[in-house]
C-alpha atoms as a PDB file:
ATOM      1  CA  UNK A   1      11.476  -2.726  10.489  1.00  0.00           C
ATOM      2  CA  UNK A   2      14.881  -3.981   9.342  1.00  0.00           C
ATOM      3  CA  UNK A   3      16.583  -5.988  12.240  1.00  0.00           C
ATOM      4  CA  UNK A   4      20.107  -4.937  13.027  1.00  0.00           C
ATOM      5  CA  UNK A   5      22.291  -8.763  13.112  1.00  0.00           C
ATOM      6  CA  UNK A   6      24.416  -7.521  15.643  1.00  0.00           C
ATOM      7  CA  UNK A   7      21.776  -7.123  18.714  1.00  0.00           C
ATOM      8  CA  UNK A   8      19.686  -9.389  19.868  1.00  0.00           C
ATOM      9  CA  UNK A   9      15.445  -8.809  18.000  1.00  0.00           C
ATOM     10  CA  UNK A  10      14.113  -8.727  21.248  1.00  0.00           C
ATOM     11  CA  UNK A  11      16.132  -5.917  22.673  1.00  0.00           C
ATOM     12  CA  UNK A  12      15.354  -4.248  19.086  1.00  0.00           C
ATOM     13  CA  UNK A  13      11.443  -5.015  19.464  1.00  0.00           C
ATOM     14  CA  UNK A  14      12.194  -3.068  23.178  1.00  0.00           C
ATOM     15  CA  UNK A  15      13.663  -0.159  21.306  1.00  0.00           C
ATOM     16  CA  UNK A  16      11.112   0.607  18.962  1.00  0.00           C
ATOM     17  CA  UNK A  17       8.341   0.538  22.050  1.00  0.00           C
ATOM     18  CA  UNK A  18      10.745   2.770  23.777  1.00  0.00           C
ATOM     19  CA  UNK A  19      11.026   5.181  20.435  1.00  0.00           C
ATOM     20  CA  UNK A  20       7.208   5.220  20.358  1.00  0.00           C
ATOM     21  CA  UNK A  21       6.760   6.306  23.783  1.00  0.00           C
ATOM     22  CA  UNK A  22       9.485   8.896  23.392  1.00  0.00           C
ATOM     23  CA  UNK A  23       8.090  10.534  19.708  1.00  0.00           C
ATOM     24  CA  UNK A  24       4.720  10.692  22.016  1.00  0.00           C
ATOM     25  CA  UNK A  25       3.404   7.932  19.680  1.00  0.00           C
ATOM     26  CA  UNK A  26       2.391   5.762  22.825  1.00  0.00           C
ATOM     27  CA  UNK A  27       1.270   7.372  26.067  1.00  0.00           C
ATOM     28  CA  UNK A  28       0.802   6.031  29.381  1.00  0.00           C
ATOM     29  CA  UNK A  29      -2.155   4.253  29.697  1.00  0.00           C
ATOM     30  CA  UNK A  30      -2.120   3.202  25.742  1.00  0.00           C
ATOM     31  CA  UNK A  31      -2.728  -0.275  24.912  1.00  0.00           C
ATOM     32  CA  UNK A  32       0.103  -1.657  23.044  1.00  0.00           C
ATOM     33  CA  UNK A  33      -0.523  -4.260  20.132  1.00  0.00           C
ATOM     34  CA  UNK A  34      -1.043  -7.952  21.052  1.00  0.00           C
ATOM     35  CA  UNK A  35       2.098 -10.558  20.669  1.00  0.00           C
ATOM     36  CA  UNK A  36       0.681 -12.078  18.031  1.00  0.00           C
ATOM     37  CA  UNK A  37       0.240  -8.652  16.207  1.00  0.00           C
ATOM     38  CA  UNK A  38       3.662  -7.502  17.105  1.00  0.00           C
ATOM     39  CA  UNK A  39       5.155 -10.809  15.566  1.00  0.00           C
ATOM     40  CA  UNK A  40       2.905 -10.523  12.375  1.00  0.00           C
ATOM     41  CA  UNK A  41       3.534  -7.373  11.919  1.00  0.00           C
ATOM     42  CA  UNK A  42       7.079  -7.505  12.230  1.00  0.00           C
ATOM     43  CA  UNK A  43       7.799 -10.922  11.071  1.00  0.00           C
ATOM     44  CA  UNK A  44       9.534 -12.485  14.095  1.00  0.00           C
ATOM     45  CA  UNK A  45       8.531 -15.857  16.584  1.00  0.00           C
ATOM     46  CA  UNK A  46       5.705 -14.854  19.100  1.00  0.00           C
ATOM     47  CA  UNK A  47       8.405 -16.445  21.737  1.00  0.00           C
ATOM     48  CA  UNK A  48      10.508 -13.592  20.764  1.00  0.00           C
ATOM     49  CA  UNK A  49       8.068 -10.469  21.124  1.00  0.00           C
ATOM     50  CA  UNK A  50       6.736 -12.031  24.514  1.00  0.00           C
ATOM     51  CA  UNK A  51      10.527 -12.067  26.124  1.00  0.00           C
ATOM     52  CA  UNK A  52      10.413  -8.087  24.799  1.00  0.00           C
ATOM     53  CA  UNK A  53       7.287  -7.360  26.346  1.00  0.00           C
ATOM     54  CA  UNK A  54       8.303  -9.221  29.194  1.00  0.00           C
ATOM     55  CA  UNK A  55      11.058  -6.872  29.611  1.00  0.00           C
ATOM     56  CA  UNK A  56       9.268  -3.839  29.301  1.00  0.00           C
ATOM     57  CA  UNK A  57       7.300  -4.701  31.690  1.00  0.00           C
ATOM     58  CA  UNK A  58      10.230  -5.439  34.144  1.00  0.00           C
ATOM     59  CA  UNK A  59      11.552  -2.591  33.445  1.00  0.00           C
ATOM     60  CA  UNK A  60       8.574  -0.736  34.672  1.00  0.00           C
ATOM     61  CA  UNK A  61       7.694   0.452  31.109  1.00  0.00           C
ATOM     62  CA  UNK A  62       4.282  -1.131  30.178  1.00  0.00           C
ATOM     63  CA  UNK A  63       1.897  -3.197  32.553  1.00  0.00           C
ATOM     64  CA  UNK A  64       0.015  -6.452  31.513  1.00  0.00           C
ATOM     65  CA  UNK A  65      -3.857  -6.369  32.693  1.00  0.00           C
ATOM     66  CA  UNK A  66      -4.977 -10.238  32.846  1.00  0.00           C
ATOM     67  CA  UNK A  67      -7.463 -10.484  30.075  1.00  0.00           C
ATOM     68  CA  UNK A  68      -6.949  -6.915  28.414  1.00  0.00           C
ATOM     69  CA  UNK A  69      -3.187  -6.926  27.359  1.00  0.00           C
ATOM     70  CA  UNK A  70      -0.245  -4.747  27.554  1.00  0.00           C
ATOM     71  CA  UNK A  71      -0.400  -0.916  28.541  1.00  0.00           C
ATOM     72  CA  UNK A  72       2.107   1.707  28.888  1.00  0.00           C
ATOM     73  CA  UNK A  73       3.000   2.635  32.185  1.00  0.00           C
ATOM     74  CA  UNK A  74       4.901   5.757  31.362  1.00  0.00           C
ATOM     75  CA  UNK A  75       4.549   9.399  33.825  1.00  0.00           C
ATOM     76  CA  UNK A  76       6.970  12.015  32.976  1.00  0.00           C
ATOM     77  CA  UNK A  77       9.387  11.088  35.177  1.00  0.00           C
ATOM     78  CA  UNK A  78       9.909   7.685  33.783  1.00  0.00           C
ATOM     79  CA  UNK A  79      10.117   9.562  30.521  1.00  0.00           C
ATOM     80  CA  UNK A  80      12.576  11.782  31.020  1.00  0.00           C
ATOM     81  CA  UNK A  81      14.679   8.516  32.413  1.00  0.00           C
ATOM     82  CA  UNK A  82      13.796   6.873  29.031  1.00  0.00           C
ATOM     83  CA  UNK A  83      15.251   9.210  26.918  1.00  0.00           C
ATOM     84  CA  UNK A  84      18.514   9.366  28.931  1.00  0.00           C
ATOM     85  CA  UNK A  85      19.154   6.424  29.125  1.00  0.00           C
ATOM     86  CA  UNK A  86      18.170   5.723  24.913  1.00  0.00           C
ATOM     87  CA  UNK A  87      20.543   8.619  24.555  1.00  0.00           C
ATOM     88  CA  UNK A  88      23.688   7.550  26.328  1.00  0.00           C
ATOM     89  CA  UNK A  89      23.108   4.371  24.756  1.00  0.00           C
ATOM     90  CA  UNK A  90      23.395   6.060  21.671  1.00  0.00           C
ATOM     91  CA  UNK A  91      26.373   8.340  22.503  1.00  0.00           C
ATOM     92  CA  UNK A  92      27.731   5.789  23.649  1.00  0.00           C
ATOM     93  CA  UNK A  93      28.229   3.802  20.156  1.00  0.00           C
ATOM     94  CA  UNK A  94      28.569   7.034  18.469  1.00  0.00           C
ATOM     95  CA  UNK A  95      31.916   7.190  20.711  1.00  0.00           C
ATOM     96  CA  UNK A  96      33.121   3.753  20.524  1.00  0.00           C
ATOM     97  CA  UNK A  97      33.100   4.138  16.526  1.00  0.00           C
ATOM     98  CA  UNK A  98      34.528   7.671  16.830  1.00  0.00           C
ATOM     99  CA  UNK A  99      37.511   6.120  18.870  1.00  0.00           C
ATOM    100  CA  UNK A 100      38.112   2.807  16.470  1.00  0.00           C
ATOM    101  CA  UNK A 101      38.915   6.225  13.960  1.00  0.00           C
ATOM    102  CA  UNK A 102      41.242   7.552  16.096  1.00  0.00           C
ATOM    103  CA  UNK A 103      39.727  11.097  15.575  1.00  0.00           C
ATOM    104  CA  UNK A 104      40.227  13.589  18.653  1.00  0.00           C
ATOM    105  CA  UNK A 105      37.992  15.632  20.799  1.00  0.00           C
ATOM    106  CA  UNK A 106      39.170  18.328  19.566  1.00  0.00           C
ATOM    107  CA  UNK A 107      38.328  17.674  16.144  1.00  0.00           C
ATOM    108  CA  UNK A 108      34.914  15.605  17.152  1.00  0.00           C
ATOM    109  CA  UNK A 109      33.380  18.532  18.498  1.00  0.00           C
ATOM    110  CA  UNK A 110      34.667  21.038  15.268  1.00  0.00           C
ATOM    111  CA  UNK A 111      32.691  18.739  13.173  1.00  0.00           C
ATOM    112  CA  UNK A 112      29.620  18.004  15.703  1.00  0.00           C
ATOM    113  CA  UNK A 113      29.571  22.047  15.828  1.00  0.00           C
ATOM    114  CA  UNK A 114      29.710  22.596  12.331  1.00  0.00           C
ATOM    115  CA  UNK A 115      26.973  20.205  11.353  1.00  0.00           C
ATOM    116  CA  UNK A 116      25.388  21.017  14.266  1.00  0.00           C
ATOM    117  CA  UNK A 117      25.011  24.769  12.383  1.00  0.00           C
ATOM    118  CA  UNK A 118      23.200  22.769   9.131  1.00  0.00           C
END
């Protein structure tokens, strides 16, 4: 995993949970690797993957189990909520560079059509 310098690793280590869970990879109930396996594997401080699965778990995503680790805590409703909100996040961006090149609706959604046909 390449780390993108202009967002902070543990809101990227957050993402690709929440990509897993959406591509099905994770399901609710699945045990998610230990912080120390997360950090190996993708070469960051422990400190940092904890404050990431901290978060998930705040945000009702995963659930620790004293003594077994991290789970997913995912139903289909949550799910459908995750997605959403991934998407407008990406939308989002997708508009704010789409705006710095002063290109208009009009011909944003020409091209999203057309290459929407490929």
């Amino acid at each position: 995993m390449q780390f993108d310098d202009n967002k902070p690793i543990y809101i990227q280590i957050m993402d690709y949970f929440k990509y897993k869970i959406i591509r099905q990879e994770l399901r609710s109930s699945d045990k998610i690797p230990s912080v120390r396996e997360t950090a190996k594997k993708l070469d960051v401080n422990p400190n940092t993957v904890q404050r990431a699965y901290t978060e998930l778990e705040s945000a009702g995503i995963t659930v620790s189990r004293r003594g077994l680790g991290s789970f997913v805590d995912v139903d289909d409703e949550k799910l459908q909520i995750l997605k959403q909100d991934l998407a407008i996040e990406k939308v989002d961006q997708f508009l704010k560079e789409i705006h710095q090149m002063n290109i208009s609706k009009e011909n944003l959604m020409n091209l999203i059509d057309e290459r929407w046909k490929k």
